[in-house]
N, C-alpha and C. Protein backbone atom coordinates (compact mmCIF):
# COMPACT_ATOMS: atom_id res chain seq x y z
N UNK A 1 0.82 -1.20 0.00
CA UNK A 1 0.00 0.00 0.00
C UNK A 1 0.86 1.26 0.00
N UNK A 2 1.61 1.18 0.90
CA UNK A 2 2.88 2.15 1.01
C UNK A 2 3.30 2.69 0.04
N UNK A 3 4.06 1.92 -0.82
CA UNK A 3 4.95 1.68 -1.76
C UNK A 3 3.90 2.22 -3.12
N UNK A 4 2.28 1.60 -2.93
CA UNK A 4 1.62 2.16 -4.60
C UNK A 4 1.45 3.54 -4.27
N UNK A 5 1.28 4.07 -2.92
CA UNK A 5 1.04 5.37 -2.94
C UNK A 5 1.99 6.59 -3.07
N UNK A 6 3.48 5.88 -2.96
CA UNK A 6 4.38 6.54 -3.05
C UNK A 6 4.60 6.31 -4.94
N UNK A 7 3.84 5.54 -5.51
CA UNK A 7 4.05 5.07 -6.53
C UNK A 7 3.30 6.37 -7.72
N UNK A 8 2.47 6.71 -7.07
CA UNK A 8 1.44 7.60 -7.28
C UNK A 8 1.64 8.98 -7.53
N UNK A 9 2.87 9.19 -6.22
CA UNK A 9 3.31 10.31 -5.92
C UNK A 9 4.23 10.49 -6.80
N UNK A 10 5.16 10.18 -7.61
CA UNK A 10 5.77 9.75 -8.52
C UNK A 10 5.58 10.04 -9.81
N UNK A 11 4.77 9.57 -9.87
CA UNK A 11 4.16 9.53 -11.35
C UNK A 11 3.04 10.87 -11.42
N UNK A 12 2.69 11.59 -10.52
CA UNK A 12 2.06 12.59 -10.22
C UNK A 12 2.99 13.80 -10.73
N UNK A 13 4.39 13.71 -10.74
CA UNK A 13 5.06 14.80 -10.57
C UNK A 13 6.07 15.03 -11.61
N UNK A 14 5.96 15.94 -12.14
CA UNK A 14 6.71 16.45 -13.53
C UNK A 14 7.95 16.22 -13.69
N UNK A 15 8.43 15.99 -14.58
CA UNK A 15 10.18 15.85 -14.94
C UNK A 15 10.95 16.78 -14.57
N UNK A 16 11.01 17.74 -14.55
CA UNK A 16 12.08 18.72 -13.54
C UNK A 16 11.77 18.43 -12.55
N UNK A 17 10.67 18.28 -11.85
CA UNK A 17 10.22 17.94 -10.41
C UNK A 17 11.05 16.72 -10.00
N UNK A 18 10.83 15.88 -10.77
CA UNK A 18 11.32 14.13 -10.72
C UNK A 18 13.14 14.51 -10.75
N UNK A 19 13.61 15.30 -11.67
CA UNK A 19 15.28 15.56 -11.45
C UNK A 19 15.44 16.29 -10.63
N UNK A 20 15.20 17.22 -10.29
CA UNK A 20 15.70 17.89 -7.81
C UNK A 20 15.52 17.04 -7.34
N UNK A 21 14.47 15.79 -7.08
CA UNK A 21 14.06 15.06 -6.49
C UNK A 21 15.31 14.22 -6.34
N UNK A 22 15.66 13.64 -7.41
CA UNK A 22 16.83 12.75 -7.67
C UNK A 22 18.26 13.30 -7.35
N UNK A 23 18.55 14.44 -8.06
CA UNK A 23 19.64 15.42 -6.98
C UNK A 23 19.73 15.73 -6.03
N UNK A 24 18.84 15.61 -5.64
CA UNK A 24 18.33 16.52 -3.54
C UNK A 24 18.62 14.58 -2.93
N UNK A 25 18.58 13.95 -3.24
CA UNK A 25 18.50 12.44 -3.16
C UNK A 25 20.08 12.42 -3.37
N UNK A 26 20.84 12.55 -4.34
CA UNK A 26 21.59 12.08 -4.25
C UNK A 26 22.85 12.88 -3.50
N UNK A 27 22.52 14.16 -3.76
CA UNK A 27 23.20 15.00 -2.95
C UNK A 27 23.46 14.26 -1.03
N UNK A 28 22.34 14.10 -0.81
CA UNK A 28 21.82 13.68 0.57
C UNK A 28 22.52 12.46 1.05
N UNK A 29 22.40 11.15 -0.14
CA UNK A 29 23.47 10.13 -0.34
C UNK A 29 24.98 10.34 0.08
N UNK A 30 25.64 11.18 -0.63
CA UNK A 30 26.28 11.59 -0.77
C UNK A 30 27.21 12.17 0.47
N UNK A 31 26.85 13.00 1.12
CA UNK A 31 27.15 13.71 1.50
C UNK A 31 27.09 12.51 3.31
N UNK A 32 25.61 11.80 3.36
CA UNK A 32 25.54 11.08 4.41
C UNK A 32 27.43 9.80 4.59
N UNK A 33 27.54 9.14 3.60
CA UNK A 33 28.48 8.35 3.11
C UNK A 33 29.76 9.24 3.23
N UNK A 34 30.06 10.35 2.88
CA UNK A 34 31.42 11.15 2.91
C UNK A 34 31.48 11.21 5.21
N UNK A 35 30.10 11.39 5.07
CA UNK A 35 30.21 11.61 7.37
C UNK A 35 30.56 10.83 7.56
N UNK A 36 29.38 9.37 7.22
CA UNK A 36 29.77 8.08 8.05
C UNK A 36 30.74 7.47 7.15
N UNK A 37 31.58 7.13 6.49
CA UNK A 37 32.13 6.38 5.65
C UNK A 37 33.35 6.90 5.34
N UNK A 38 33.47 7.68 4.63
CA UNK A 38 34.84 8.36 4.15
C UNK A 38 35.60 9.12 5.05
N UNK A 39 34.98 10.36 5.70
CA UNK A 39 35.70 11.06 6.92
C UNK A 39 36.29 9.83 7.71
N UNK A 40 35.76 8.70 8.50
CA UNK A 40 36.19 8.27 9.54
C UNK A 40 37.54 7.40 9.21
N UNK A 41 37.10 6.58 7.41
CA UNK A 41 38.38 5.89 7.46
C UNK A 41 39.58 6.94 6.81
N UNK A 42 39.76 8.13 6.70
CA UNK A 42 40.68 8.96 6.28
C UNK A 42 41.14 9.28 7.72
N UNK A 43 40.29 9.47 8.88
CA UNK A 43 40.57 10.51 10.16
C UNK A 43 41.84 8.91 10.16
N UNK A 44 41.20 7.74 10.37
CA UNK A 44 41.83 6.59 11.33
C UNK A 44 43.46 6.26 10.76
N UNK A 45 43.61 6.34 9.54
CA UNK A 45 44.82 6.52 8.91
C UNK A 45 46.09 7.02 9.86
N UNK A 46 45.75 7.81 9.83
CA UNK A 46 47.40 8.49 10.70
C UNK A 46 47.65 7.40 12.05
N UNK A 47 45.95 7.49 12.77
CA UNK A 47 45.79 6.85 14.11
C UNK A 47 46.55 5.37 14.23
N UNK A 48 46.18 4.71 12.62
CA UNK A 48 46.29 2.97 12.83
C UNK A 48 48.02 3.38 12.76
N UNK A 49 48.54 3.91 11.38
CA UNK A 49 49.85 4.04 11.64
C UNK A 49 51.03 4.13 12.99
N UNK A 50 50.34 5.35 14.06
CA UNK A 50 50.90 5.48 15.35
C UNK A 50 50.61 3.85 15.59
N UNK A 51 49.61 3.77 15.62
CA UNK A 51 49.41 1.90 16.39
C UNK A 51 50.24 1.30 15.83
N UNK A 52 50.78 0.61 14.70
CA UNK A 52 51.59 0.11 14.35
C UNK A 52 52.72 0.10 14.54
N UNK A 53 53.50 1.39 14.43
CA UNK A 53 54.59 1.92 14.62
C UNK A 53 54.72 1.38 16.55
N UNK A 54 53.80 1.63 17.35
CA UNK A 54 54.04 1.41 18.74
C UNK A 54 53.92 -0.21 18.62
N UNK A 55 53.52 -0.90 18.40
CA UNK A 55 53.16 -2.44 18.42
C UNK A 55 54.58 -3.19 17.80
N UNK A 56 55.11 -1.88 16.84
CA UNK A 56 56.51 -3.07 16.58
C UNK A 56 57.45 -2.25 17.62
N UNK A 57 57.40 -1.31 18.21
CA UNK A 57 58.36 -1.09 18.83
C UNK A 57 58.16 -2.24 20.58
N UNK A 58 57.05 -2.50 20.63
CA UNK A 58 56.58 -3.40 21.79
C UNK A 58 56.83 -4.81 21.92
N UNK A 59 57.17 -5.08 20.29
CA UNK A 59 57.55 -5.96 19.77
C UNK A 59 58.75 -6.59 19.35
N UNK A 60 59.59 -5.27 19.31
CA UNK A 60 61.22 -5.42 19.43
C UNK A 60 61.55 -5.49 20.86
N UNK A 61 60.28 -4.59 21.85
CA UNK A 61 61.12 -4.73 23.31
C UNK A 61 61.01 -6.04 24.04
N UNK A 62 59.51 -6.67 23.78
CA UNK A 62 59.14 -8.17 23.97
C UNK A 62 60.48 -9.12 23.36
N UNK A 63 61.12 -9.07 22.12
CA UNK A 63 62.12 -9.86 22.08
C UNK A 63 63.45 -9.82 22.56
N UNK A 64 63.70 -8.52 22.63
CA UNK A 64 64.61 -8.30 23.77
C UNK A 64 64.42 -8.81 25.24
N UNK A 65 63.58 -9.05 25.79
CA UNK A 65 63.26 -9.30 26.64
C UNK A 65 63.15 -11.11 27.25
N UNK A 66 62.39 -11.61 25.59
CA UNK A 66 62.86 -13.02 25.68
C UNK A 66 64.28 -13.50 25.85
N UNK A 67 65.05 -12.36 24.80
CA UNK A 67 66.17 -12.98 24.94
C UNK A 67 67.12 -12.94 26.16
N UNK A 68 66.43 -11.65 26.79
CA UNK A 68 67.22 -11.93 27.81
C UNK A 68 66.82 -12.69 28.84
N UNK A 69 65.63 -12.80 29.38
CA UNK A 69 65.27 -13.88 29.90
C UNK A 69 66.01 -15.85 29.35
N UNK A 70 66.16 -15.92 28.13
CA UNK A 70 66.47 -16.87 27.75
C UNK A 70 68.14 -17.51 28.85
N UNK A 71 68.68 -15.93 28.76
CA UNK A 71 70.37 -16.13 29.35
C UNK A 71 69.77 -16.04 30.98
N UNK A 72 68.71 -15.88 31.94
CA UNK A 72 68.66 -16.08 33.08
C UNK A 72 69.05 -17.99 33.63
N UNK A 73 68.97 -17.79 34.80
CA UNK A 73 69.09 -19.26 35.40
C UNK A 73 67.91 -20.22 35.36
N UNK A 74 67.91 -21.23 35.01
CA UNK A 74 66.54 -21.97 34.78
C UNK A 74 66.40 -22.58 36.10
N UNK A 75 67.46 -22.92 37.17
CA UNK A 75 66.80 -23.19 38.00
C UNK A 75 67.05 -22.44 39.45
N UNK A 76 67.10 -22.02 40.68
CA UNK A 76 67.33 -21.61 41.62
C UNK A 76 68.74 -21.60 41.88
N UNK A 77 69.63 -20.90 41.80
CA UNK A 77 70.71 -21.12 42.89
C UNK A 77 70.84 -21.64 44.38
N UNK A 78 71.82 -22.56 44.54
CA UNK A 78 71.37 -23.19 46.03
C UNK A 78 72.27 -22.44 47.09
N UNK A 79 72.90 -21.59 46.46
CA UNK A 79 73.28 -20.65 47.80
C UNK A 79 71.72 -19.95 48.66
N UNK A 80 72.29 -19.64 49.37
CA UNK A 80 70.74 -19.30 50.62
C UNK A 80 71.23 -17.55 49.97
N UNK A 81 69.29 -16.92 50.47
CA UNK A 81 69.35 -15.75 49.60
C UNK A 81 70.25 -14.96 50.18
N UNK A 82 70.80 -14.61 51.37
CA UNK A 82 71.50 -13.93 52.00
C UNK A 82 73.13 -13.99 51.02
N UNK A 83 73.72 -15.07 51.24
CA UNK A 83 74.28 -14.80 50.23
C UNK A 83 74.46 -14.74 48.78
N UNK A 84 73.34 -15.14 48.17
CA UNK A 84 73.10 -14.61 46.73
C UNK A 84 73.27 -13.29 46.40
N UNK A 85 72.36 -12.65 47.41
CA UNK A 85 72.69 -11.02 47.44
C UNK A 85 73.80 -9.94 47.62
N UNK A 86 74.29 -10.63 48.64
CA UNK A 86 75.87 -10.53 49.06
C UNK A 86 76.70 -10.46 48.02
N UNK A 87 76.97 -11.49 47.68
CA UNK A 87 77.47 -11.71 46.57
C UNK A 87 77.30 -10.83 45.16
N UNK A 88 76.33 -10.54 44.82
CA UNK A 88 75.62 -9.74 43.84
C UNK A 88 76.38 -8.41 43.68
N UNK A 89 76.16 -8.06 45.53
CA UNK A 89 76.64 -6.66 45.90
C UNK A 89 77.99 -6.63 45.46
N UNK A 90 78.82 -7.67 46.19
CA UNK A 90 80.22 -7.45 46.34
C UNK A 90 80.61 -7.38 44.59
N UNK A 91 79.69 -8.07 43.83
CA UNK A 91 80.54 -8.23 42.61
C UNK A 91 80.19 -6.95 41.72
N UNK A 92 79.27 -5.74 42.02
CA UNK A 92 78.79 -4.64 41.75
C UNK A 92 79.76 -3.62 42.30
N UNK A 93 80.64 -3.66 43.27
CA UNK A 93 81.49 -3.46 43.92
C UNK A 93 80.75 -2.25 44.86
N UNK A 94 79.65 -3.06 45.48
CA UNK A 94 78.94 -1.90 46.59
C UNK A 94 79.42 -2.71 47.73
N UNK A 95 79.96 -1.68 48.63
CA UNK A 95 80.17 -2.47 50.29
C UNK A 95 79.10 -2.70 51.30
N UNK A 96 78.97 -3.60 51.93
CA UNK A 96 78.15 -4.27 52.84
C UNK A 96 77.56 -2.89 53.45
N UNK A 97 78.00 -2.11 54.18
CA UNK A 97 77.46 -0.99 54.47
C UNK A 97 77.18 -0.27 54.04
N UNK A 98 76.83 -0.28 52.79
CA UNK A 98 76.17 0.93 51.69
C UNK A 98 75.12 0.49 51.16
N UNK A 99 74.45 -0.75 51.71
CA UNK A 99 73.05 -1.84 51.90
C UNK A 99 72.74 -2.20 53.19
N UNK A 100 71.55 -2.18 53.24
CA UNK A 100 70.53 -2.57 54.32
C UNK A 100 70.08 -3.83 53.94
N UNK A 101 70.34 -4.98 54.12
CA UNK A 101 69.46 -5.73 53.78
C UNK A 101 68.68 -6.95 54.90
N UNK A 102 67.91 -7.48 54.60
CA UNK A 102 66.11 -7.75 55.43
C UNK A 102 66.43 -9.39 54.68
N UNK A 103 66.79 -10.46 55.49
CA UNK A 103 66.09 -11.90 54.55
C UNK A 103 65.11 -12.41 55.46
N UNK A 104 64.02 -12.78 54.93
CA UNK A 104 62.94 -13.49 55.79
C UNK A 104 62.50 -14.45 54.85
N UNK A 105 63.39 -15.69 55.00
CA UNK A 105 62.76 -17.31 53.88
C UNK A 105 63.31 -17.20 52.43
N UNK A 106 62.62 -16.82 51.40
CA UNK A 106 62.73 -16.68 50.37
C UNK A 106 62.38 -15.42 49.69
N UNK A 107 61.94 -14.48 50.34
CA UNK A 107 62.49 -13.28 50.33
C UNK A 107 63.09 -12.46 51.07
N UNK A 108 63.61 -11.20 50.73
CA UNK A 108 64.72 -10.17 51.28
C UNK A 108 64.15 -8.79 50.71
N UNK A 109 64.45 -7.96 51.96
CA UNK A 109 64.78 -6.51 51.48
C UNK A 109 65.68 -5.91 51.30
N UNK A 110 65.94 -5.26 50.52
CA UNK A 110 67.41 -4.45 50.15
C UNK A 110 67.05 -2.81 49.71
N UNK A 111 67.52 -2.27 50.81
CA UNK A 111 67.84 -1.16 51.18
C UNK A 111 69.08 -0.01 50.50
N UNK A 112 69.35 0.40 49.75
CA UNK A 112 70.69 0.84 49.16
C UNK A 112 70.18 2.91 49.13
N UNK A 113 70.22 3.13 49.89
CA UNK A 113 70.36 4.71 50.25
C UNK A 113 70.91 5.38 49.18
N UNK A 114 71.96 5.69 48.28
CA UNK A 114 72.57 5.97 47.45
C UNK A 114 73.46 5.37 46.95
N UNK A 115 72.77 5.31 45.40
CA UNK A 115 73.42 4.24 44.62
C UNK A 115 73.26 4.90 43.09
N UNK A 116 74.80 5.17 41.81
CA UNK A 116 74.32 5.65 40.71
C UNK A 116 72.89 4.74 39.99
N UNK A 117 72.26 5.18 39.21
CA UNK A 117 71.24 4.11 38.53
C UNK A 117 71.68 3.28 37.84
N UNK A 118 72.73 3.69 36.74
CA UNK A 118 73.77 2.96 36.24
C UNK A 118 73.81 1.36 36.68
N UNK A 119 74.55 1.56 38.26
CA UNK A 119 75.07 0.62 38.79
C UNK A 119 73.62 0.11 39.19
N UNK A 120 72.59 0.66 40.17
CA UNK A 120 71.04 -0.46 40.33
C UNK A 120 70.86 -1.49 39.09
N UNK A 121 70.87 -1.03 37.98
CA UNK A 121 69.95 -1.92 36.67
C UNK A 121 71.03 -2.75 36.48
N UNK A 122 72.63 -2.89 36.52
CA UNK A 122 73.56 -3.51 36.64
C UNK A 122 73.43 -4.72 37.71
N UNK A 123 73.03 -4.06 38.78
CA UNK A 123 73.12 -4.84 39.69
C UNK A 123 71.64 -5.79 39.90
N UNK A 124 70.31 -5.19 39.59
CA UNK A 124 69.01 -5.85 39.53
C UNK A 124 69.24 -6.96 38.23
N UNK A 125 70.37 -6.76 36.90
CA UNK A 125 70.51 -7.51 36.05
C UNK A 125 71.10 -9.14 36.82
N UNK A 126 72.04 -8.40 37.46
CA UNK A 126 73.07 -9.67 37.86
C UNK A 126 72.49 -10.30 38.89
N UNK A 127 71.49 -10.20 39.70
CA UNK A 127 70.90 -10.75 40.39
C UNK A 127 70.16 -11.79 40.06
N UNK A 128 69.24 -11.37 38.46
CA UNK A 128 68.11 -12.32 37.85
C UNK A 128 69.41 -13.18 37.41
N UNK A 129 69.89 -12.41 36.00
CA UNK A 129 71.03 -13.72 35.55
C UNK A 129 71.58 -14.65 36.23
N UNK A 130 72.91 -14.27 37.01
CA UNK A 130 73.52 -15.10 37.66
C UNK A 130 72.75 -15.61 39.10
N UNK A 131 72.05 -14.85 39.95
CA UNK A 131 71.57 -15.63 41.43
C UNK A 131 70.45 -16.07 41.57
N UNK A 132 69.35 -16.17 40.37
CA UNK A 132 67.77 -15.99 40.10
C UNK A 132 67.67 -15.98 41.06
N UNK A 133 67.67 -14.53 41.39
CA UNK A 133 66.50 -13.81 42.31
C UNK A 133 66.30 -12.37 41.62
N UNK A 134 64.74 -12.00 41.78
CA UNK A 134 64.31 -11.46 40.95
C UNK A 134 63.64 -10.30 41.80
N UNK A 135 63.50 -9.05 41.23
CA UNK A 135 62.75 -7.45 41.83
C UNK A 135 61.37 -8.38 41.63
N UNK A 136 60.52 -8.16 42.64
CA UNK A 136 59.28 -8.14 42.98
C UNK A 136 58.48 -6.99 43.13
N UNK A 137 59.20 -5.93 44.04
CA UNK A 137 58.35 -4.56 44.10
C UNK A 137 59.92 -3.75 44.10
N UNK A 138 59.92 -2.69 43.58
CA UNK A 138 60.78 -1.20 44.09
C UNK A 138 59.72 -0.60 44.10
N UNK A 139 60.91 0.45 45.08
CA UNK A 139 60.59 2.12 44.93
C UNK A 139 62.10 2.63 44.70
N UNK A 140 61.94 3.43 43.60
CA UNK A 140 63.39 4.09 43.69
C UNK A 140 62.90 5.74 43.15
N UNK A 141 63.58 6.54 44.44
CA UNK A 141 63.58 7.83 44.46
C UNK A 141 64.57 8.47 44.09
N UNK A 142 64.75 9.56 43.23
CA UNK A 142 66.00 10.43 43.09
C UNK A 142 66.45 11.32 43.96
N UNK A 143 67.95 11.57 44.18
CA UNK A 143 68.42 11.87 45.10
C UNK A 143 69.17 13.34 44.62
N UNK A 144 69.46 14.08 45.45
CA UNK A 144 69.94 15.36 45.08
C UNK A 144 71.18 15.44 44.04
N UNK A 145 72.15 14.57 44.00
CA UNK A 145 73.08 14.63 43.36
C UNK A 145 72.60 13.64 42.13
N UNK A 146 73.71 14.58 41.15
CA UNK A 146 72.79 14.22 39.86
C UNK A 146 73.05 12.49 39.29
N UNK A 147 72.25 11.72 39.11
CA UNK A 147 72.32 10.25 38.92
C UNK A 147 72.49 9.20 39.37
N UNK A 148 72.25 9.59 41.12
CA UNK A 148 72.14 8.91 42.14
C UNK A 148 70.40 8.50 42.39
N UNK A 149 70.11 7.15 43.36
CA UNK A 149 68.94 7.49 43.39
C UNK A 149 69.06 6.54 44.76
N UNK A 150 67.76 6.21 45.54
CA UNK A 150 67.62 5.39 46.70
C UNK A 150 67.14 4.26 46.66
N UNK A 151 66.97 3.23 46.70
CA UNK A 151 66.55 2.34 45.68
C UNK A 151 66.00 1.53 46.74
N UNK A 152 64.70 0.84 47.29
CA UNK A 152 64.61 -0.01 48.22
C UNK A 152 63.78 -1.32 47.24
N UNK A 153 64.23 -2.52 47.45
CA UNK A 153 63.93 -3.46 46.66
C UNK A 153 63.47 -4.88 47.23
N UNK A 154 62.31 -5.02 47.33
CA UNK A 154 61.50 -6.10 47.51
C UNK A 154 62.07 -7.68 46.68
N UNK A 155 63.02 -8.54 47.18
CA UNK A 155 63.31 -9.68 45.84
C UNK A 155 62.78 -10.97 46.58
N UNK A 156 62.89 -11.85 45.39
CA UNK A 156 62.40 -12.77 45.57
C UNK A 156 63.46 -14.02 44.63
N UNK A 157 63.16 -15.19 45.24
CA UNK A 157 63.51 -16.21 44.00
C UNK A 157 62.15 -17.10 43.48
């Protein structure tokens, strides 16, 4: 019924009438398809690129990461953690008194008041590699002098 009466309407209405009709129509087309359709996949362009660009860089750091994990210890060191850490220190060449350190079982706290950063990520390295024992929680604060920081470190094996 719809459809014959619009059918009606149609055929009711003169040939210039019938071409605006069809321009005002397609204009309308047109213009709806450029909002929803064209604007959005032109805006997303630049957007997907940044994504990409970050996903392989996440992706080079993920394999870096395997690999270094790959060179850690697969199984526990059987020195007790006290001296795993010890050890760690001495071979970082920090002295016993320039650490605080806390063992309770299978974990420890380590305390290091001022320490370059340099030497922390050196020393949090050589800990996983050679003593698997591993950062669980920090906090590391910067310290007045430039590239020093305080480093208190939650480890674990």
């Amino acid at each position: 019924m719809m459809s014959d009466t619009l059918r009606a309407r149609w055929n009711g209405l003169e040939t210039r009438e019938r071409r605006w009709l069809v321009a005002g129509t397609a204009v309308v087309v047109t213009a709806l398809a450029f909002a929803y359709v064209w604007h959005p996949l032109v805006q997303d362009v630049p957007r997907a690129a940044r994504d990409a660009e970050r996903a392989q860089a996440r992706l080079a750091r993920a394999g870096a990461m395997a690999s270094a994990a790959a060179t850690r210890a697969s199984t526990p060191a059987r020195e007790p953690m006290e001296a795993a850490v010890r050890g760690a220190l001495a071979g970082a060449g920090i002295a016993p008194v320039d650490a605080t350190l806390v063992v309770s079982g299978a974990r420890a706290a380590l305390t290091l008041p001022s320490i370059r950063f340099a030497e922390l990520a050196g020393l949090i390295d050589t800990l996983a590699r050679e003593r698997a024992v591993h950062v669980v929680d920090a906090t590391i604060a910067a310290r007045v002098e430039a590239g020093r920081v305080r480093a208190e470190l939650s480890l674990s094996r």
